[in-house]
Protein backbone atom coordinates (compact mmCIF):
# COMPACT_ATOMS: atom_id res chain seq x y z
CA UNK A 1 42.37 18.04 -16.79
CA UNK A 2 41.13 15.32 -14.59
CA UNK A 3 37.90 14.62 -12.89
CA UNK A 4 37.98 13.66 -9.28
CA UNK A 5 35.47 10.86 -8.16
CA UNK A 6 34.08 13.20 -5.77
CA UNK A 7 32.93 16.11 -8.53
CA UNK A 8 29.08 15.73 -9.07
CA UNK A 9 27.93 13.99 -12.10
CA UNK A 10 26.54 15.75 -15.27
CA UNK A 11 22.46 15.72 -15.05
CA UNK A 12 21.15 13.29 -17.29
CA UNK A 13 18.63 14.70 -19.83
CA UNK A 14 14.57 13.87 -19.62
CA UNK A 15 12.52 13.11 -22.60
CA UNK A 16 9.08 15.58 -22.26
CA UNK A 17 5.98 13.61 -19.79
CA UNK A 18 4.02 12.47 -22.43
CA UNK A 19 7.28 10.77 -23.92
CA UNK A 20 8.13 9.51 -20.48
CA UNK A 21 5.16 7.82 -20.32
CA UNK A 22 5.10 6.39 -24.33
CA UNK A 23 8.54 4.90 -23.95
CA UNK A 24 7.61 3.13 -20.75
CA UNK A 25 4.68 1.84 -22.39
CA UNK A 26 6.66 0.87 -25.06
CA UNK A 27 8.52 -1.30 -23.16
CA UNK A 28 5.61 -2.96 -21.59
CA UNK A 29 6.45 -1.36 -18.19
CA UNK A 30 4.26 -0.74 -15.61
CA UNK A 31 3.90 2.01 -13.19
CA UNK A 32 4.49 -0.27 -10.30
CA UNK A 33 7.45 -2.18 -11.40
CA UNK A 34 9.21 1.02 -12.69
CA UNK A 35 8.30 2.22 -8.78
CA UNK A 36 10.12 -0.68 -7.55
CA UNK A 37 12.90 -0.35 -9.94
CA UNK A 38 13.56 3.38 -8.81
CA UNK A 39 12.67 2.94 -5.28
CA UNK A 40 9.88 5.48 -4.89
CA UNK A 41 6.22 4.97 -5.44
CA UNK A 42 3.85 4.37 -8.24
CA UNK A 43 2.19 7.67 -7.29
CA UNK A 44 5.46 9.70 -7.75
CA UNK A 45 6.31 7.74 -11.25
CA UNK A 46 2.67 9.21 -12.30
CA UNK A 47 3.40 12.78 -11.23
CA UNK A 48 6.49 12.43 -13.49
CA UNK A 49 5.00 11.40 -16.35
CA UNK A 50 2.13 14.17 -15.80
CA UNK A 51 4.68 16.89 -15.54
CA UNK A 52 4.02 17.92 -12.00
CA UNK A 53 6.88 16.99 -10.35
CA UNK A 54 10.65 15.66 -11.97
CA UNK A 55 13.35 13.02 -10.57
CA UNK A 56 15.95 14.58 -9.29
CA UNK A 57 19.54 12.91 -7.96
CA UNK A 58 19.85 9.32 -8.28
CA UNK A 59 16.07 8.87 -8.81
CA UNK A 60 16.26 10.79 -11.96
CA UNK A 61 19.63 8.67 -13.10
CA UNK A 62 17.98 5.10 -12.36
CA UNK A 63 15.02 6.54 -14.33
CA UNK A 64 16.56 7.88 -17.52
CA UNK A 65 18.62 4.49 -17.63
CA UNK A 66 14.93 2.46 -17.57
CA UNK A 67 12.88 4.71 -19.89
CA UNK A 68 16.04 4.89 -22.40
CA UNK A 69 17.44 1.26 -22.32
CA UNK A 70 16.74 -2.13 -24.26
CA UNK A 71 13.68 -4.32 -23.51
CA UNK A 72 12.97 -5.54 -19.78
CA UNK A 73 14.08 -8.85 -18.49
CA UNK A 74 10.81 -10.17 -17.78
CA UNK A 75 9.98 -9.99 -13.66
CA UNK A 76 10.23 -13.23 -11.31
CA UNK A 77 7.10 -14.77 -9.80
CA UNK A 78 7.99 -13.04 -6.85
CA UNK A 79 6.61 -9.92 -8.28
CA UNK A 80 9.67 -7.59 -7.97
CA UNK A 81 10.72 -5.41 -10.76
CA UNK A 82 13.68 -6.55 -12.92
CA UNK A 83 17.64 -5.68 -12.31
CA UNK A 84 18.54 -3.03 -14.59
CA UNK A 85 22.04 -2.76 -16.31
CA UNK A 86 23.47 -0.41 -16.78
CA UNK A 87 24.60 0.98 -20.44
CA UNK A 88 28.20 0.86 -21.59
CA UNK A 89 29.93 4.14 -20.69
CA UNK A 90 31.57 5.88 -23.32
CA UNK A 91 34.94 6.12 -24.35
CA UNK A 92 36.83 8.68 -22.14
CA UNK A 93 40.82 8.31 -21.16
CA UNK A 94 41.18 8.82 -17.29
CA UNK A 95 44.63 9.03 -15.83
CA UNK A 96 45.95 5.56 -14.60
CA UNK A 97 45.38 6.87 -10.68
CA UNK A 98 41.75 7.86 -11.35
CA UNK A 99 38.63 5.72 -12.42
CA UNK A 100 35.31 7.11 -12.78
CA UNK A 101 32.79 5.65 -10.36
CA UNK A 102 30.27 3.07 -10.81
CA UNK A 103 26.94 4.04 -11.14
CA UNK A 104 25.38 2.56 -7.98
CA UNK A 105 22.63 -0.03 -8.64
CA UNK A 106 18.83 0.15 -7.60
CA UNK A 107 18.32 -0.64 -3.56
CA UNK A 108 15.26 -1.61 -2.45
CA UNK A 109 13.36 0.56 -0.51
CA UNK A 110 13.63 0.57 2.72
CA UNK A 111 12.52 2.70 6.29
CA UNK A 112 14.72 4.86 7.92
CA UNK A 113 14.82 4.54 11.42
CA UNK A 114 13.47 7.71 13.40
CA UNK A 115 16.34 9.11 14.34
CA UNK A 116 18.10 9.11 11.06
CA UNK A 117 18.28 12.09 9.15
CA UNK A 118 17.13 11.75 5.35
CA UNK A 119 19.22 12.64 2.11
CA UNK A 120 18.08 16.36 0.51
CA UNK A 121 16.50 14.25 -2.60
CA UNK A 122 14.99 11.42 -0.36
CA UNK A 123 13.18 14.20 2.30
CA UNK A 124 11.89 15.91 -1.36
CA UNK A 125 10.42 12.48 -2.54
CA UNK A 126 8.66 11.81 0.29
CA UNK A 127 7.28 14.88 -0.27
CA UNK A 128 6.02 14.78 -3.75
CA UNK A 129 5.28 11.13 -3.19
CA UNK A 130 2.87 12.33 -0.57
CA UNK A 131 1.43 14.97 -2.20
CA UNK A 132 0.84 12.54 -5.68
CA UNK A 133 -0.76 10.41 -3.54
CA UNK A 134 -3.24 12.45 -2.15
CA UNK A 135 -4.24 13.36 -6.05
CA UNK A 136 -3.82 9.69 -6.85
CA UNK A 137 -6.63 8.73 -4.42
CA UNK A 138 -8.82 11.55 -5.80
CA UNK A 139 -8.52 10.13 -9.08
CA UNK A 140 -9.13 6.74 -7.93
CA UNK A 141 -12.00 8.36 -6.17
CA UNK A 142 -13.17 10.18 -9.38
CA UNK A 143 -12.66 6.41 -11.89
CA UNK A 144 -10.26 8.65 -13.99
CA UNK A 145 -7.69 5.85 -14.03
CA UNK A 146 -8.55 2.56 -16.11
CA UNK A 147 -5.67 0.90 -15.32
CA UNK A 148 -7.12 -0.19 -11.69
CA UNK A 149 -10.49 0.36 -11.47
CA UNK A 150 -12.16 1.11 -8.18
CA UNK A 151 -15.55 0.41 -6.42
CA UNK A 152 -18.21 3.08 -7.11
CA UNK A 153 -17.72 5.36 -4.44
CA UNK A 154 -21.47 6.30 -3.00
CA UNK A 155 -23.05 9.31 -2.71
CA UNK A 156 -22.93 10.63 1.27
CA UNK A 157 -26.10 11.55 2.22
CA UNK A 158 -26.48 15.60 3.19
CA UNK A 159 -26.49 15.94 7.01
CA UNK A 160 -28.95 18.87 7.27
CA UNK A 161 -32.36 19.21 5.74
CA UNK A 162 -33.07 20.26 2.25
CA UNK A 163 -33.54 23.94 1.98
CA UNK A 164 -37.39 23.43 1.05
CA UNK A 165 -37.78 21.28 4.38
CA UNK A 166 -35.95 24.13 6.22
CA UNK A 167 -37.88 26.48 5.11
CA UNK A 168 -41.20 24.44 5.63
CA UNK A 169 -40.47 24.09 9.50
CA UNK A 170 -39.67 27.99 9.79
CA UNK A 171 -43.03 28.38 8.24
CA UNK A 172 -44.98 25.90 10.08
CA UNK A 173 -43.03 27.61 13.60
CA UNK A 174 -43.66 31.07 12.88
CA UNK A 175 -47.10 31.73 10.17
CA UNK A 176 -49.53 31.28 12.63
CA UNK A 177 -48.16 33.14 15.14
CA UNK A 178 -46.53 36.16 12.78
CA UNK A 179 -50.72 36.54 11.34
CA UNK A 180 -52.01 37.45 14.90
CA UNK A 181 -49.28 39.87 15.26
CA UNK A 182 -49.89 41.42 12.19
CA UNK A 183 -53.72 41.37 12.76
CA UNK A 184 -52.42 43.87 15.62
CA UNK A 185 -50.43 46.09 13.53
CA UNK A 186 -52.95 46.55 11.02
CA UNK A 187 -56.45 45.93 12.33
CA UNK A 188 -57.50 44.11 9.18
CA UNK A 189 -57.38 40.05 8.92
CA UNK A 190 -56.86 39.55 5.07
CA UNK A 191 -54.36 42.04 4.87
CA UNK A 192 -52.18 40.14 8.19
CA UNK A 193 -52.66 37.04 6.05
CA UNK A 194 -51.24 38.68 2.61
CA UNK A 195 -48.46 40.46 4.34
CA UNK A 196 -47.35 37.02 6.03
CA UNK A 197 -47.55 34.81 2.93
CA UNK A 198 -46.10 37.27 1.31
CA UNK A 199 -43.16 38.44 3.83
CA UNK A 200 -42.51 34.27 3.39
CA UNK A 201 -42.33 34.11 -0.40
CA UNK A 202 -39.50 37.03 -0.78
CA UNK A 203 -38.14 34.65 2.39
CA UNK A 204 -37.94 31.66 -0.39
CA UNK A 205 -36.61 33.87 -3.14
CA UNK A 206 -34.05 34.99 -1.35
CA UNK A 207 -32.96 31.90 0.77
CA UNK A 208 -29.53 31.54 0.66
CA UNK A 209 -29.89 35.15 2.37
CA UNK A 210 -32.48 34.39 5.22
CA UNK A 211 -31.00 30.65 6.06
CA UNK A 212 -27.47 32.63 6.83
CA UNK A 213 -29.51 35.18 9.19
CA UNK A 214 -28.95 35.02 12.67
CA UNK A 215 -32.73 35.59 13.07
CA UNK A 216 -34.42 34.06 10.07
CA UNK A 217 -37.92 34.86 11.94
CA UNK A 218 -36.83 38.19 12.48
CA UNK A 219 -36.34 38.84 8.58
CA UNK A 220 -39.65 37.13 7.76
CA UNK A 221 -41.43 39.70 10.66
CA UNK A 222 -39.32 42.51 9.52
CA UNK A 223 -40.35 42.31 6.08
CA UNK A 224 -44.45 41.26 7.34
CA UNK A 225 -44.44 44.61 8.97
CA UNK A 226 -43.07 46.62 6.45
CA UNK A 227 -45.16 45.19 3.52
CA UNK A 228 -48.53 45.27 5.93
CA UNK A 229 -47.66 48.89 7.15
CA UNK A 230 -47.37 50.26 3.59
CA UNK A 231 -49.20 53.27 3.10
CA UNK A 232 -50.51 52.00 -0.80
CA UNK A 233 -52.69 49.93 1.08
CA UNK A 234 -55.11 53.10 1.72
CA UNK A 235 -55.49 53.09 -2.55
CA UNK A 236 -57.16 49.19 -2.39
CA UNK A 237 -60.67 49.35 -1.46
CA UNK A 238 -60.96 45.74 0.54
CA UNK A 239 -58.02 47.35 3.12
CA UNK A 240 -59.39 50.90 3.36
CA UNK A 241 -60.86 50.35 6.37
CA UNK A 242 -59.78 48.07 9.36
CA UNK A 243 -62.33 45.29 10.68
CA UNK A 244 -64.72 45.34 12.62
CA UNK A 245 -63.53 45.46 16.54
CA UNK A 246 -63.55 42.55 18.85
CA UNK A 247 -67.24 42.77 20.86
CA UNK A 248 -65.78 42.39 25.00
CA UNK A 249 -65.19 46.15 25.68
CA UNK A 250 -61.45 45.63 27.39
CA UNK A 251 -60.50 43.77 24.29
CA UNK A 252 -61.72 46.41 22.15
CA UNK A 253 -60.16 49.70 24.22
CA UNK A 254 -57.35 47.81 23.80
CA UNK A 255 -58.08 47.49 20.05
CA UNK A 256 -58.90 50.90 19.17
CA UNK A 257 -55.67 51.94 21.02
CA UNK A 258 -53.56 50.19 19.36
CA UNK A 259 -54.75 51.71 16.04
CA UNK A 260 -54.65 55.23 17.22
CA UNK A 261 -51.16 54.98 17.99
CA UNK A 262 -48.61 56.33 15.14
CA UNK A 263 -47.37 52.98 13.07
CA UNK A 264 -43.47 53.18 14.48
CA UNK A 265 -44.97 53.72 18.34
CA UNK A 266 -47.60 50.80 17.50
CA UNK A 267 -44.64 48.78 15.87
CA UNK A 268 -42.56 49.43 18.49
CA UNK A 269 -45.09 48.40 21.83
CA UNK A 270 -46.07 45.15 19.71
CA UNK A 271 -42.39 44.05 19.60
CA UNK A 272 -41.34 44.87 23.15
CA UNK A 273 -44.53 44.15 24.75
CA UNK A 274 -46.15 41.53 22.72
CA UNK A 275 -43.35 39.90 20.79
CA UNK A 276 -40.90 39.81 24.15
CA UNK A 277 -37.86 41.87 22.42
CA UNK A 278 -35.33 43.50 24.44
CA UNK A 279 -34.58 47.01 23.52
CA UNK A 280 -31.84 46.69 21.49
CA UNK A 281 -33.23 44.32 19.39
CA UNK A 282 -36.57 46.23 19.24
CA UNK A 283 -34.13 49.04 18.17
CA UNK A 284 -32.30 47.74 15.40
CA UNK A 285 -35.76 45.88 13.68
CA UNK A 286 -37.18 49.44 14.10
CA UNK A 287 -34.63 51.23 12.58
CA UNK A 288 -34.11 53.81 15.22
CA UNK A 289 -31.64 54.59 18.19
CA UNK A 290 -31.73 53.16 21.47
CA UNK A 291 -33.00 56.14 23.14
CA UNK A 292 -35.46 56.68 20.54
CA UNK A 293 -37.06 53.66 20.80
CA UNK A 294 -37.27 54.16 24.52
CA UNK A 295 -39.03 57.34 23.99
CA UNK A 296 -41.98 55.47 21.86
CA UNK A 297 -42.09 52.72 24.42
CA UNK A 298 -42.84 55.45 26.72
CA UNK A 299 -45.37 57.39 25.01
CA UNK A 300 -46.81 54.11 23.73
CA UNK A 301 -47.88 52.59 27.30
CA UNK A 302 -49.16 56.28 28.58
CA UNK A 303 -51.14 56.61 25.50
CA UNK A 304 -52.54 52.65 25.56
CA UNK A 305 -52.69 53.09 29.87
CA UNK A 306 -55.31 56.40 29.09
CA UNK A 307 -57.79 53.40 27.71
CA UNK A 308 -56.91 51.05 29.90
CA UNK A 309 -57.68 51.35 33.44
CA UNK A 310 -55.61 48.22 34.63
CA UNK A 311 -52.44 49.31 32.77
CA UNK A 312 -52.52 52.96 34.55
CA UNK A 313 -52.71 51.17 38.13
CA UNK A 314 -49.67 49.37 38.01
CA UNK A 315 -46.94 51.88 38.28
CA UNK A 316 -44.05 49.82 37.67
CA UNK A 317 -42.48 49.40 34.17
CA UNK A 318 -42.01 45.20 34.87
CA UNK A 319 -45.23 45.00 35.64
CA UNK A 320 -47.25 47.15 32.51
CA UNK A 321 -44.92 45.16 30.10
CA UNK A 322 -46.25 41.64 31.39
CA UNK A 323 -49.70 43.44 31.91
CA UNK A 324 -49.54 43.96 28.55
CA UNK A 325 -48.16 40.92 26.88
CA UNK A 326 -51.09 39.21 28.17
CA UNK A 327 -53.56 41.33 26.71
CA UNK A 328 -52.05 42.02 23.65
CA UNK A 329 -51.69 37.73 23.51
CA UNK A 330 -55.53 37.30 24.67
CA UNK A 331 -56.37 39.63 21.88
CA UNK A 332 -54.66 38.23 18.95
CA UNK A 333 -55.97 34.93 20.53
CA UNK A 334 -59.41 35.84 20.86
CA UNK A 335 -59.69 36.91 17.42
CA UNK A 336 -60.55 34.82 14.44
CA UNK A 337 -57.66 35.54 12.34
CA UNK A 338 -57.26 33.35 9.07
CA UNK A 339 -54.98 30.63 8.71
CA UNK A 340 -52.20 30.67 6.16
CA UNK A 341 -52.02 29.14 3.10
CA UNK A 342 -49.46 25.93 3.19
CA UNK A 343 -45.77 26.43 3.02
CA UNK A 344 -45.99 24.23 -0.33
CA UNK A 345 -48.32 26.74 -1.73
CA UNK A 346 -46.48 29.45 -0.50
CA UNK A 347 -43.02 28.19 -2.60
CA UNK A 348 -45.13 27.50 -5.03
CA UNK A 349 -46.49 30.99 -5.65
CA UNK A 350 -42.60 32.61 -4.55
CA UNK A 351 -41.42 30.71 -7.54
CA UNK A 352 -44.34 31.39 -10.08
CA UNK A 353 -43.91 35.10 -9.22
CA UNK A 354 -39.79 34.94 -9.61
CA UNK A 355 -40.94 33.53 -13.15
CA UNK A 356 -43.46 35.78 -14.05
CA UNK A 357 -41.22 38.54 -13.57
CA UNK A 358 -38.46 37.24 -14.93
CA UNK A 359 -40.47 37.02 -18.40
CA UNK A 360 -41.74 40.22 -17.95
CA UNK A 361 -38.04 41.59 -17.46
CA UNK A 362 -37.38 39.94 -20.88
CA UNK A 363 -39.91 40.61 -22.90
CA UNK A 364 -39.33 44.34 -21.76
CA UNK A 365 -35.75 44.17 -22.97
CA UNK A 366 -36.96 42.56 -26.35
CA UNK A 367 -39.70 45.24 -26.62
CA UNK A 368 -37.53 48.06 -26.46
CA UNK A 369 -34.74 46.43 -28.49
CA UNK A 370 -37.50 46.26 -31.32
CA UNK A 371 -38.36 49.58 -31.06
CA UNK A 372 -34.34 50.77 -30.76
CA UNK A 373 -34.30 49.06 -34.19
CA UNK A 374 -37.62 50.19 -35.65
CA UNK A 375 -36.56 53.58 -34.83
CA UNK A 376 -32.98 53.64 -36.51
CA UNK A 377 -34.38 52.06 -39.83
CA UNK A 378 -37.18 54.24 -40.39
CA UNK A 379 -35.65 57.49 -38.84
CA UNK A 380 -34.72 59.84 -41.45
CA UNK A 381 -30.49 60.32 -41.96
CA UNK A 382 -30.17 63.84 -42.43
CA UNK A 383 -32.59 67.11 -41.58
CA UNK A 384 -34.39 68.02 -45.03
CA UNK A 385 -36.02 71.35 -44.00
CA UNK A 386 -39.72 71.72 -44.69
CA UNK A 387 -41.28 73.35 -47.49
CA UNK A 388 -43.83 75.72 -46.60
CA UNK A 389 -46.80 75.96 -48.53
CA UNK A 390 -47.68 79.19 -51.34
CA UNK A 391 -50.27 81.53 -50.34
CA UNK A 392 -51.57 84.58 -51.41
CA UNK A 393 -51.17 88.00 -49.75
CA UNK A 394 -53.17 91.07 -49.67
CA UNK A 395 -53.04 94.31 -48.33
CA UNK A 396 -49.50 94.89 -49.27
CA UNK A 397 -49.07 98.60 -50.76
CA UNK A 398 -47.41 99.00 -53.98
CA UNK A 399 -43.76 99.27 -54.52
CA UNK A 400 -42.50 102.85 -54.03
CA UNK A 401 -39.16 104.51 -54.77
CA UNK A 402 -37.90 107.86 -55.63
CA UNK A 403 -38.72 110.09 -58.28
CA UNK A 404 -37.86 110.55 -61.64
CA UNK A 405 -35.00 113.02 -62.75
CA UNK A 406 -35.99 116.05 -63.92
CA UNK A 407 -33.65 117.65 -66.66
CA UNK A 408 -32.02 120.48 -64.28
CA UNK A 409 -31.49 117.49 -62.23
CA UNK A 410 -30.10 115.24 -64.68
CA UNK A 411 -27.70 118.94 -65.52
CA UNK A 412 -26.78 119.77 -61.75
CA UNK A 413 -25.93 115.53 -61.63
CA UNK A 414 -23.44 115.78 -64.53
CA UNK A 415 -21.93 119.27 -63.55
CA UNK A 416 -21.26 118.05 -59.84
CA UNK A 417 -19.58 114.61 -61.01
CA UNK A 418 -17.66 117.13 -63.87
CA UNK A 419 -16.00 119.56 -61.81
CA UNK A 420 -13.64 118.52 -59.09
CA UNK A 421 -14.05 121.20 -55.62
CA UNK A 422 -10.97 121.87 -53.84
CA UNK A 423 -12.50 123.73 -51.10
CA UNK A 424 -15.28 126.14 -50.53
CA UNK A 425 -16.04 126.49 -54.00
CA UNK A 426 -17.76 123.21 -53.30
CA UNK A 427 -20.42 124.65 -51.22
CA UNK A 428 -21.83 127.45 -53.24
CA UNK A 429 -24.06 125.94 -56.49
CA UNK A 430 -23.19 127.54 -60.32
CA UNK A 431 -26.47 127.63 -62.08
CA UNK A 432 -26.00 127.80 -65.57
């Protein structure tokens, strides 16, 4: 049976990418020239030799012919690759009216115009030949390839600041401020200072959390509050009882106030009133409902207004609010409240701690390994029951039992076990 010239040739077979790539090196071929050859680019010859991607159509014929025939004519000083013939076809007997083909020769490559569609194998070359460049550049990029080798590529700079300067300006911009707030909460300077420092090193341990925050000073004053407001606080004898009270008698009915209010009503007035939270917000960093917090806000200005005169006059809730943002301000102001240690030494300690712990944590796990294994070597296999130990009794009467056989016994004994009763005869003794 004959084959028309229009049936589609057989596939020619590919040696594996690593052989792809020894036999063109054995022919002293280079990536570029067999690009030209072939008529794609030197970034799609790698990808075939790598195994990502494989010739296909006339790509993959023009290839197998280079990579499987004799030595290379050597190249012109023009640079282009050399012609490639093409190997003797073997012996077949066509009919007289049909000839195979001729394998077409390379063509150089050239643009399509715009409006021109592309053959099935060209459109998927492009393709690949795209995509292998974009990995060619990164390994340009990354000096993986000796055979070209590229400029040092340097280092961008980071656009934002280092996390330790980020979190030195949040602690420069908030400390100060976030002590005299606390100072309010808690009515004791040393403890506003400890709860701050120490609200900012869990803020440095946990980072990557609080730089994500939509509030970042919000976490730090969350955590302040709740560390300062601790009831364990009442066990330490320097913060068992709050300081002294400021001297000017406003300033100090303001004071004592403050601290007779309930912690969530007192936590609640500082952050609406003092801080300059809205509700909601006051609500969520409280942990309560809207109308909840509303309610303390409430019974926190009537309580604070039953002290202070100038806070009961003004009737109107705008008013008390800004009344009382400037006192609460002129108080935390007036007062002499320590200044915090340096955000340096506060990283510092965050770190020490988070190392301190963590060698606790393992020296705990050692610990109770060794005593796991301690326990299972010297812990006995099997229960051996105790022996208790001999002692003497008294008081124990003597051993009893019943009497001895008398002879008319011993008689009466044999004459029963003698005679066999089958009835009433039984019942009524013979004494002999």
């Amino acid at each position: 049976m004959t084959r028309s010239s229009t049936d589609e040739a057989p596939t020619p077979p590919l040696p594996s990418p690593k052989e792809r790539r020894r036999l063109r090196e054995a022919k002293s071929l280079s990536e570029a020239q067999v690009a030209a050859a072939v008529g794609v680019t030197r970034a799609t010859v790698r990808s075939w030799e790598t195994g990502r991607t494989s010739p296909r159509g006339r790509k993959r014929t023009l290839y197998a012919r280079l990579i499987a025939s004799g030595p290379p004519q050597k190249a012109k000083a023009t640079g282009t690759a050399p012609e490639l013939t093409a190997p003797p076809q073997p012996d077949a007997s066509p009919e007289p009216d049909t000839q195979p083909e001729p394998l077409p020769s390379p063509e150089p490559v050239t643009s399509q115009p715009s409006g021109a569609p592309a053959e099935p194998d060209e459109a998927a070359e492009a393709a690949d030949a795209d995509a292998d460049a974009d990995a060619d550049e990164t390994v340009k990029a990354t000096g993986a390839s000796a055979e070209e080798p590229e400029e040092p590529v340097e280092p961008e700079e980071p656009s934002g600041p280092s996390p330790a300067e980020a979190f030195d300006e949040l602690y420069g911009r908030c400390a100060p401020a976030l002590v005299r707030q606390t100072y309010l909460m808690t009515g004791r300077r040393a403890l506003a200072r400890e709860s701050v420092e120490r609200a900012f090193q869990l803020a440095w341990h946990r980072w990557p959390e609080v730089a994500v925050d939509r509030d970042p000073a919000g976490w730090v004053r969350a955590a302040a509050y709740e560390y300062a407001m601790s009831p364990w606080h009442r066990l330490r004898g320097a913060h068992r009882h709050p300081d002294a009270p400021p001297t000017e008698p406003g300033r100090r009915a303001l004071f004592d106030a403050l601290l007779d209010l309930p912690p969530a009503y007192r936590r609640t007035l500082l952050l609406y009133d003092g801080v300059g939270l809205d509700l909601p917000e006051t609500a969520a960093e409280t942990e309560a409902s809207t109308p909840a917090t509303a309610g303390r806000l409430m019974t926190a200005r009537a309580a604070v207004a039953e002290r202070v005169p100038e806070l009961a006059g003004n009737g109107s809730p705008d008013g008390q609010s800004a009344l009382l943002h400037d006192r609460l301000g002129g108080l935390a102001r007036a007062e002499h409240v320590p200044v915090p240690s340096p955000a340096r030494a506060v990283r510092t300690g965050s770190d020490k701690k988070a190392a301190l712990w963590t060698r606790a944590a393992i020296a705990g796990c050692v610990l109770l390994i060794g005593v796991t294994g301690l326990t299972l070597h010297t812990a006995p296999t099997h229960y051996e029951q105790p022996l208790s130990p001999a002692e003497q009794v008294g008081g124990v009467p003597p051993r009893g039992g019943p009497q001895k056989l008398t002879a008319q016994d011993l008689e009466l004994q044999k004459s029963l076990r003698e005679q066999v009763a089958h009835g009433p005869e039984r019942l009524v003794p013979q004494i002999g």
